[in-house]
Protein backbone atom coordinates (compact mmCIF):
# COMPACT_ATOMS: atom_id res chain seq x y z
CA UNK A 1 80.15 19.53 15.31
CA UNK A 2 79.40 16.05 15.71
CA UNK A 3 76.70 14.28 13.66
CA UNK A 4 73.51 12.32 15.54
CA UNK A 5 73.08 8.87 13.11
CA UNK A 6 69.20 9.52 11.62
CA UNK A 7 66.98 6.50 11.28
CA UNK A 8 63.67 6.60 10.93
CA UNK A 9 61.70 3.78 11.00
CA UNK A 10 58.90 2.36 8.45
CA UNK A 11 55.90 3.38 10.23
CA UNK A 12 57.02 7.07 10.33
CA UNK A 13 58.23 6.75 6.48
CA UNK A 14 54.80 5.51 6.02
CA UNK A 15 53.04 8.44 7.89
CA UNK A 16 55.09 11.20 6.09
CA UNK A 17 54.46 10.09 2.84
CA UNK A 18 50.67 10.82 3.43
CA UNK A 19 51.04 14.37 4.12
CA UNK A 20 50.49 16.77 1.75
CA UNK A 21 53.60 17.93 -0.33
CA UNK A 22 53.71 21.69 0.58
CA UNK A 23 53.97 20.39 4.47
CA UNK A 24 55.91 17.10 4.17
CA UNK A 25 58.81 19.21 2.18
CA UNK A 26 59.28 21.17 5.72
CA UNK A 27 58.83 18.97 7.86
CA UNK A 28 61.38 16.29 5.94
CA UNK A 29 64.19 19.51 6.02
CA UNK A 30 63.44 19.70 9.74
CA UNK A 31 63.83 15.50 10.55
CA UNK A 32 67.56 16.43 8.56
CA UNK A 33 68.58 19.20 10.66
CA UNK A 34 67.63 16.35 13.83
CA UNK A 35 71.15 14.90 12.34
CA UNK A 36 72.96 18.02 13.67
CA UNK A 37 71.09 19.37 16.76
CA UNK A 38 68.48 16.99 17.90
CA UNK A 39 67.36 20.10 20.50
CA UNK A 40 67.43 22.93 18.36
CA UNK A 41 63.62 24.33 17.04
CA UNK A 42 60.60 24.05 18.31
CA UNK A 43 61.59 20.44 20.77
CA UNK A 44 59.86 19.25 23.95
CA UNK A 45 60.81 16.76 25.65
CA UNK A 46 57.60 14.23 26.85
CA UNK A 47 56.45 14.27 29.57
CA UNK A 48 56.93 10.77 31.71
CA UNK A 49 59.14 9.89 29.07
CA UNK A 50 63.26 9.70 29.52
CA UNK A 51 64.42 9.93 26.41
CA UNK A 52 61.30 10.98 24.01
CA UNK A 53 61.13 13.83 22.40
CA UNK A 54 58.32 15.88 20.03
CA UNK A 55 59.52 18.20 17.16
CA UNK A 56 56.16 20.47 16.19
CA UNK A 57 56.00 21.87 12.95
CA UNK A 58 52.15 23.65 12.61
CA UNK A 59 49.67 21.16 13.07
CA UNK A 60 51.97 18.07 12.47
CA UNK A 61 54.36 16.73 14.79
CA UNK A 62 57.11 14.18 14.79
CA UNK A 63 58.05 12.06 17.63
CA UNK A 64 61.69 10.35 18.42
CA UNK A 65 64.05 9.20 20.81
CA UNK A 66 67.89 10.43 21.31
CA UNK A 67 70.46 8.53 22.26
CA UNK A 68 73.31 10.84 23.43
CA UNK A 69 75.91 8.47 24.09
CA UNK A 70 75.23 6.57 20.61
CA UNK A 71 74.60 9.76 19.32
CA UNK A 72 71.33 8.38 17.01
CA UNK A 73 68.29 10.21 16.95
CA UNK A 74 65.61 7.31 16.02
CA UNK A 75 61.99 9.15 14.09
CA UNK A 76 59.37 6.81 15.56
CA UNK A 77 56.29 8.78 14.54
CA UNK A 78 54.64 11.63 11.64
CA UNK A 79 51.27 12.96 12.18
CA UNK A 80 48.73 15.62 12.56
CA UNK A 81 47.82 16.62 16.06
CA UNK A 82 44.67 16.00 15.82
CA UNK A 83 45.41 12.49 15.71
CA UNK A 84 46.48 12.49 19.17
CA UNK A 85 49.90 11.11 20.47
């Protein structure tokens, strides 16, 4: 199986750091498994978006891009839904 380069940028770092330990632990395991199968789990791709994807995870959700050809999966954002997107 090939592996997807992860990279997750600052802001998202930032954003998962402020959610509460018993959540954060899951939702960090799930942003690893990204590495293997970006599509596998509960994915959606956005709507009016090419190459955006959501990963949902109870309330919280975690947004990122895939490149297939590169094969890097890039975390751009961490947060509760009630936040909005």
């Amino acid at each position: 199986m090939v592996k997807y380069e992860l990279i997750i940028k600052r802001k998202a770092l930032k954003e998962l750091t402020g959610i509460p330990k018993v959540f954060r632990d899951k939702i960090e395991s799930k942003i690893d498994a990204l590495a293997y199968d970006p599509l596998i789990g509960d994915v959606k791709k956005l709507a009016g978006e090419e190459f955006m994807y959501r990963l949902r995870h109870g309330d919280y959700r975690v947004v990122f891009t895939i490149d297939f050809e590169a094969k890097r999966v890039v975390v751009l954002k961490v947060f509760c839904r009630s936040a909005g997107y």
